[in-house]
Protein backbone atom coordinates (compact mmCIF):
# COMPACT_ATOMS: atom_id res chain seq x y z
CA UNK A 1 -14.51 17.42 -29.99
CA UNK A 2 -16.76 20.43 -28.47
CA UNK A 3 -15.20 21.73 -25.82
CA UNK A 4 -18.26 21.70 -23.21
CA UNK A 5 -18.61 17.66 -24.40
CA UNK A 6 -14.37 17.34 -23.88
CA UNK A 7 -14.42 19.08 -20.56
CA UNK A 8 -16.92 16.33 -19.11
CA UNK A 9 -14.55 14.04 -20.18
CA UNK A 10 -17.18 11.77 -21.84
CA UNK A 11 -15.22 8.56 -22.16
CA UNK A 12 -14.67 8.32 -17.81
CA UNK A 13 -18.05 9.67 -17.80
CA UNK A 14 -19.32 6.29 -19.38
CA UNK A 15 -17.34 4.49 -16.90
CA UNK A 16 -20.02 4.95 -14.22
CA UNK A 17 -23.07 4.21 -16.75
CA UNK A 18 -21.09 0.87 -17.50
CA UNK A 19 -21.35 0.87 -13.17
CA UNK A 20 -25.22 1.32 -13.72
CA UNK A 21 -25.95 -0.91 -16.69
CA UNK A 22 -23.57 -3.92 -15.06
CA UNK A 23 -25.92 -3.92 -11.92
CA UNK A 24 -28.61 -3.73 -13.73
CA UNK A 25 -27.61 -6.90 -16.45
CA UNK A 26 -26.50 -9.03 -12.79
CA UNK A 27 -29.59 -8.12 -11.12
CA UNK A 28 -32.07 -8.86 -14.53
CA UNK A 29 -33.74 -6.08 -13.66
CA UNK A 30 -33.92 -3.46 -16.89
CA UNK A 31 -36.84 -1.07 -15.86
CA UNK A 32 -37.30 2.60 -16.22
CA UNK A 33 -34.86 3.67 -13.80
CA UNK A 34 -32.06 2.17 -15.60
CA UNK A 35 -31.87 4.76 -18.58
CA UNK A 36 -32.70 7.74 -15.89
CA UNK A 37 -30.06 6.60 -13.56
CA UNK A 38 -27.49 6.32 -16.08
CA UNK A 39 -27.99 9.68 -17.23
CA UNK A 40 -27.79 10.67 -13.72
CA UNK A 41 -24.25 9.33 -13.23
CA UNK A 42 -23.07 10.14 -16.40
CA UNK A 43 -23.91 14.47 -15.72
CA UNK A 44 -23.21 13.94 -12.48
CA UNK A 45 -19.50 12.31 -13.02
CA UNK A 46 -18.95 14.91 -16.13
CA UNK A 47 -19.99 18.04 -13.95
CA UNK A 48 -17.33 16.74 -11.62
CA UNK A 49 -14.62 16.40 -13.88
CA UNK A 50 -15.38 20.11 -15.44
CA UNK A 51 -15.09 21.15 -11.46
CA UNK A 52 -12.13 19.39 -11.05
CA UNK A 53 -11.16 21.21 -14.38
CA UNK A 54 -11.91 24.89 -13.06
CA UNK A 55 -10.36 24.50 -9.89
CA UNK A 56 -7.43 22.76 -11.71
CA UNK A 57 -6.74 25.40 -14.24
CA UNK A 58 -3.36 26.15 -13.18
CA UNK A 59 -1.87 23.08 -12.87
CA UNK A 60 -3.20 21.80 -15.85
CA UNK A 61 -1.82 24.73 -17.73
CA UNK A 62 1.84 22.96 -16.37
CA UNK A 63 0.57 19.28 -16.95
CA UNK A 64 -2.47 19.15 -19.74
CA UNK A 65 -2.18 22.90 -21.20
CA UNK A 66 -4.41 20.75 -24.23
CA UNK A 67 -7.72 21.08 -21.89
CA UNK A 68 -10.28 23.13 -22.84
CA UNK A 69 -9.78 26.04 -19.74
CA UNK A 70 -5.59 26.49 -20.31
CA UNK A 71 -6.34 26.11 -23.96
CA UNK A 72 -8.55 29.45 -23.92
CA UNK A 73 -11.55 27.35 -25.15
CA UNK A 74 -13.80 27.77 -21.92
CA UNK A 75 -13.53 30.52 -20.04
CA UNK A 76 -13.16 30.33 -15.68
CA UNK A 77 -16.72 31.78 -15.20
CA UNK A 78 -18.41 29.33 -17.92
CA UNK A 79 -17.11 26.07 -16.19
CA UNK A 80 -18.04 27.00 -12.96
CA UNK A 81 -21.64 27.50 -14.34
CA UNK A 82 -21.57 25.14 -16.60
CA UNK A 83 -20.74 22.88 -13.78
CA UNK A 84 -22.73 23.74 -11.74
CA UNK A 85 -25.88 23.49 -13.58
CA UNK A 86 -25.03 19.93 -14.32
CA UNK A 87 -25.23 18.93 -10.61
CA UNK A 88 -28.59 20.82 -9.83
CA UNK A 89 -29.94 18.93 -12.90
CA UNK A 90 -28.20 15.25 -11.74
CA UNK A 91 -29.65 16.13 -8.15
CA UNK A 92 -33.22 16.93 -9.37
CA UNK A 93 -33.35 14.09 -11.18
CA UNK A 94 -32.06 11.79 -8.58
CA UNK A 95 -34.84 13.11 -6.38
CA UNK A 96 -37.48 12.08 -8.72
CA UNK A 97 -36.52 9.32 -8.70
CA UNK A 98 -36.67 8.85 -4.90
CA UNK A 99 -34.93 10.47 -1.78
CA UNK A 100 -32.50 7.64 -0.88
CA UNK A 101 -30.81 8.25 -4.61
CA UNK A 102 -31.20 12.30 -4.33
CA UNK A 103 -29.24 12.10 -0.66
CA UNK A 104 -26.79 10.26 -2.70
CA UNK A 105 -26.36 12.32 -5.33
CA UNK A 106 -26.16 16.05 -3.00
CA UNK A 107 -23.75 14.01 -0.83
CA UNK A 108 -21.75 12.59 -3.11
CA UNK A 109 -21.94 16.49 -4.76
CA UNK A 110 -20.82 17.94 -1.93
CA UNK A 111 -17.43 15.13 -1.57
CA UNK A 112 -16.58 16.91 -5.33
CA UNK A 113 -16.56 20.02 -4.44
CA UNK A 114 -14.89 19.37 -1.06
CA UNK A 115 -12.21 17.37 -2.86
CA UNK A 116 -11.62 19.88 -5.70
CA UNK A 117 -11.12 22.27 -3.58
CA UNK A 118 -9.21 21.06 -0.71
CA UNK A 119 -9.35 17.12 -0.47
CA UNK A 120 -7.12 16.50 -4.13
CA UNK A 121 -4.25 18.20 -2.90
CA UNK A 122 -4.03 15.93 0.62
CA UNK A 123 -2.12 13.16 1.20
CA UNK A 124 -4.54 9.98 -0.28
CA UNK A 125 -7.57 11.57 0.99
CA UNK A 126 -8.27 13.28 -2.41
CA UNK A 127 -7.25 9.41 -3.95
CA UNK A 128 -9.44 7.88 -1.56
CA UNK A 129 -12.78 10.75 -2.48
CA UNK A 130 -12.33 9.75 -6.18
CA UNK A 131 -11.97 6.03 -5.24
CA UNK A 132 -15.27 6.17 -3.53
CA UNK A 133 -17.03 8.05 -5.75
CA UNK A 134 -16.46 5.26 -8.23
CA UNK A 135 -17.22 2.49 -5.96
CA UNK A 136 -20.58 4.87 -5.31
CA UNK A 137 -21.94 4.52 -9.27
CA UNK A 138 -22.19 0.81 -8.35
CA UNK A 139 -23.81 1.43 -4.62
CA UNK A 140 -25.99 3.92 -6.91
CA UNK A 141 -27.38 1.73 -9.03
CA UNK A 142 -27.93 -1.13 -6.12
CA UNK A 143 -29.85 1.13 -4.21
CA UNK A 144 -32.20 2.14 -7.16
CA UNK A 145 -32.54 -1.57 -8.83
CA UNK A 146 -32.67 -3.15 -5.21
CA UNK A 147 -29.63 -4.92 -5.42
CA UNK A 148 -27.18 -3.38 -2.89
CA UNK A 149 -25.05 -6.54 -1.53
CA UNK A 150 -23.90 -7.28 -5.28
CA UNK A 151 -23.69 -3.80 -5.84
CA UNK A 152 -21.21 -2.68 -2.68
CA UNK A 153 -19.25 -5.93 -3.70
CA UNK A 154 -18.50 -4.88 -7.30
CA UNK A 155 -17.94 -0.84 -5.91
CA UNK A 156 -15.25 -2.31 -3.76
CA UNK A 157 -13.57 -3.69 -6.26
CA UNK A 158 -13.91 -0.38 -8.56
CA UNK A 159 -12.30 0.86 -5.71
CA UNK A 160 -9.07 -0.99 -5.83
CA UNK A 161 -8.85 -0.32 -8.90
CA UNK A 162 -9.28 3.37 -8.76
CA UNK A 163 -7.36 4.04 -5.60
CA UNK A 164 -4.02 2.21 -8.16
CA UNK A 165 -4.83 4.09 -11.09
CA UNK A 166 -5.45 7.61 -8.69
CA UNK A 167 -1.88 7.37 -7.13
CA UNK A 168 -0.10 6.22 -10.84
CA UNK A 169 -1.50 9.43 -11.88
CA UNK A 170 -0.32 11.84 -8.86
CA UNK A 171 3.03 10.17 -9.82
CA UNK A 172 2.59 11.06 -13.42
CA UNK A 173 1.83 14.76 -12.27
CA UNK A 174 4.50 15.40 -9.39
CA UNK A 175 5.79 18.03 -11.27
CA UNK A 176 2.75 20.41 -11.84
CA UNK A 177 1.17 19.46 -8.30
CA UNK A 178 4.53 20.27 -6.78
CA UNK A 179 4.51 23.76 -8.19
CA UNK A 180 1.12 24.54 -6.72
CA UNK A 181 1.98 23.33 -3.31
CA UNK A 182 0.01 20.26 -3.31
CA UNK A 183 0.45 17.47 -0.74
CA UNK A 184 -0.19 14.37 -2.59
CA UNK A 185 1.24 11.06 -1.92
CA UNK A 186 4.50 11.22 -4.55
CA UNK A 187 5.01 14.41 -2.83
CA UNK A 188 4.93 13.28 0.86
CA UNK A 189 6.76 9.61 0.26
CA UNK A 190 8.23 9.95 -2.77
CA UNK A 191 7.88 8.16 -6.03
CA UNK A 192 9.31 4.73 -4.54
CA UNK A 193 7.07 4.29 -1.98
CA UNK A 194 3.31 5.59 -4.19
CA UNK A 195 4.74 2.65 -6.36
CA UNK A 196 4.31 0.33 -3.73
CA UNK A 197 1.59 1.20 -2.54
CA UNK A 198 -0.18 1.57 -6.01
CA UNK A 199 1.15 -1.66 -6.60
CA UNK A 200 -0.60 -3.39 -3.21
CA UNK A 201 -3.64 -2.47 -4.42
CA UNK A 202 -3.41 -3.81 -8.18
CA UNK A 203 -2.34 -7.00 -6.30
CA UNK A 204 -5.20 -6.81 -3.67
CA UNK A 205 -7.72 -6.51 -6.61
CA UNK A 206 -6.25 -9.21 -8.90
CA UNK A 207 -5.67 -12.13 -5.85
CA UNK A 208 -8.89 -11.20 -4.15
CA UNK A 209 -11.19 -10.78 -7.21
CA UNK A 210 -11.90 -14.64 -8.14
CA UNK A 211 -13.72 -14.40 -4.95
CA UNK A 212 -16.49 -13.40 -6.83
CA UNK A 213 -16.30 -16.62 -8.97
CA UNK A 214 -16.34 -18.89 -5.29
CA UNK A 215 -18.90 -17.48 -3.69
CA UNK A 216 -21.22 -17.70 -6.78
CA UNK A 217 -21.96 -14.32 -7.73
CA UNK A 218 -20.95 -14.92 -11.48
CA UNK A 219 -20.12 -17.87 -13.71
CA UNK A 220 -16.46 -19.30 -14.87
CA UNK A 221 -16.72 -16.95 -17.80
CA UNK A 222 -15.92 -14.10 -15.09
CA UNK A 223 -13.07 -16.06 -14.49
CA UNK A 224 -11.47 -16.78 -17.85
CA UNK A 225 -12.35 -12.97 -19.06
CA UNK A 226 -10.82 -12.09 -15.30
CA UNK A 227 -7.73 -14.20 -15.94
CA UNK A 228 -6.69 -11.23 -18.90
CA UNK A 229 -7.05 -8.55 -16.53
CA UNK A 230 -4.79 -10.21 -13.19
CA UNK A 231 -2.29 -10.42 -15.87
CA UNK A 232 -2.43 -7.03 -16.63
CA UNK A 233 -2.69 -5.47 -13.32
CA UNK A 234 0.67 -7.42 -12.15
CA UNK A 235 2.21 -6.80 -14.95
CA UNK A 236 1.58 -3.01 -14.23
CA UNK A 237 2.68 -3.35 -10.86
CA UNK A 238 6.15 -4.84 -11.71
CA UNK A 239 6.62 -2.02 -14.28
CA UNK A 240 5.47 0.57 -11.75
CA UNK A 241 7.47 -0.92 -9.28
CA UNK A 242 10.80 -1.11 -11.85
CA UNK A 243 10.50 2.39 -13.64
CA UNK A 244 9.00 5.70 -12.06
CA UNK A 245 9.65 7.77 -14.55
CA UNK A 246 6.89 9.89 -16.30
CA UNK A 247 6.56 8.14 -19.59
CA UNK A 248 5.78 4.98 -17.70
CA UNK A 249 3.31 6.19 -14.94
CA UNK A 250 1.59 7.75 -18.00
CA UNK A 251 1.60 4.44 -20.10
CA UNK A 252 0.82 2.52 -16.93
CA UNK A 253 -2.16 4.77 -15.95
CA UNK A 254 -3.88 3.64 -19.48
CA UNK A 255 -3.10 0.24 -18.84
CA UNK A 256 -4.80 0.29 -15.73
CA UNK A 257 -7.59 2.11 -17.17
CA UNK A 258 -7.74 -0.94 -19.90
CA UNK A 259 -7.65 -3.37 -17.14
CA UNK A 260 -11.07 -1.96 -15.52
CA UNK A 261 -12.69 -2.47 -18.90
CA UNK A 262 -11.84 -5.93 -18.73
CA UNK A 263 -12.73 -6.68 -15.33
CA UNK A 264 -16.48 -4.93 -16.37
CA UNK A 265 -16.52 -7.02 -19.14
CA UNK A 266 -16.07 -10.09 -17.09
CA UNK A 267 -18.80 -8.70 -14.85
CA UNK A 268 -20.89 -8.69 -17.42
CA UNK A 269 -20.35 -11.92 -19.21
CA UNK A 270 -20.23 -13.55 -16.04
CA UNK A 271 -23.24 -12.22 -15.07
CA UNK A 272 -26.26 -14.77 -14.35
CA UNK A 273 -28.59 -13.55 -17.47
CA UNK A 274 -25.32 -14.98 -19.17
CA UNK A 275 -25.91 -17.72 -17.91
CA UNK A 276 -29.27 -18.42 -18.12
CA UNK A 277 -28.43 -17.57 -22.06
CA UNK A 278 -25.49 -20.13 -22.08
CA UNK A 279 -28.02 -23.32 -20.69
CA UNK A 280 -30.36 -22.08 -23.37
CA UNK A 281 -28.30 -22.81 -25.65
């Protein structure tokens, strides 16, 4: 892969287009904005992971020496400009769009930089900026389609999510983090304790999600597609909770990634176009 595609990290990049494209498939409302917005989030999110990447450098030449910056394939000053370019065009086109979504978008800018820079190496605050950030694609998209209740509803649940996945991975890089002084949560507590708490929020998210289902935002496909995904999440939590050990915050870390692909997918199958598709039928 090029290296200036690899250091956006394309594949979590899509994650928050997924965010846009979901609101815009439970709202039914596919207009112009959807394939502007979507670009949006997906320069936006990839200029923040080649940040993350330049202000990273070090550690990553301990943890993931395979990135493009330890591995010699983009130098410090390209990043940064690379980088930085990215968010000028994600925030000009956010403003075109109207000011509500450029605010957003410079805001939401300026909580990357802040946590690249300071916020990722304190104790769940960096967690909690990534967490939100996620959550935000969704809020993002609700504000431009009109559909912000749905939209903060599914963000909080990307949340959740994000906020288990975020700590599994400070576990998984204790080592690299520890050399560069960082504060993180496996740091502060230990490993024991950022299990448990990872855990409590794969648990939150799986007992709490079917809520969705009750209150009538999607149909009982959300809840059979959702059933795949609880099982999942638990099952990561025992494991977390069981074994600390590298290998398995790495291997749980992908599972929980998998697990947010199935929880969009219900989203999306249990959305009402679905639905309406279904009685069709």
């Amino acid at each position: 892969m090029n290296a200036y595609l690899e250091i956006l990290r394309p594949f979590n990049a899509l994650m928050g287009v997924i965010a846009v494209l979901l609101v815009a498939l439970i709202s039914g409302n596919f207009n112009i904005y959807v394939p502007v917005a979507c670009v949006i989030v997906f320069i936006f999110t990839g200029a923040g992971n080649a940040i993350n990447d330049y202000v990273d450098h070090k550690i990553d030449a301990i943890n993931k020496p395979e990135r493009p910056i330890p591995s010699g394939r983009i130098s410090l000053n390209s990043a940064a400009i690379y980088a930085t370019s990215l968010f000028v065009i994600a925030t000009i086109m956010a403003l075109a769009i109207g000011f509500v979504p450029g605010i957003i978008v410079v805001l939401s800018a300026v909580l990357m930089f802040l946590y690249a820079y300071r916020l990722k190496k304190s104790c769940l605050v960096g967690n909690l900026s990534i967490a939100f950030l996620t959550g935000l694609c969704f809020v993002f998209a609700g504000v431009v389609l009109g559909t912000i209740f749905v939209s903060i509803l599914l963000g909080f649940y990307a949340f959740l999510m994000t906020m288990a996945r975020e700590i599994v991975k400070d576990m998984e890089d204790v080592e690299g983090d520890s050399i560069e002084g960082a504060s993180t949560f496996p740091i502060r507590f230990g490993m024991k304790a950022s299990a448990i708490l990872a855990a409590f929020f794969m648990i939150l998210a799986s007992l709490t999600s079917p809520a969705l289902y009750i209150i009538g935002i999607f149909n009982v496909i959300y809840l059979i597609v959702l059933i795949f995904a609880i099982v999942l999440f638990l099952t990561c939590a025992v494991s977390i909770l069981r074994d600390q050990s590298q290998k398995n915050t790495r291997k749980v870390s992908k599972r929980i990634k998998i697990g947010m692909g199935i929880v969009f997918l219900a989203f999306a199958l249990g959305s009402p176009i679905i639905t309406d598709l279904l009685q069709m039928i």
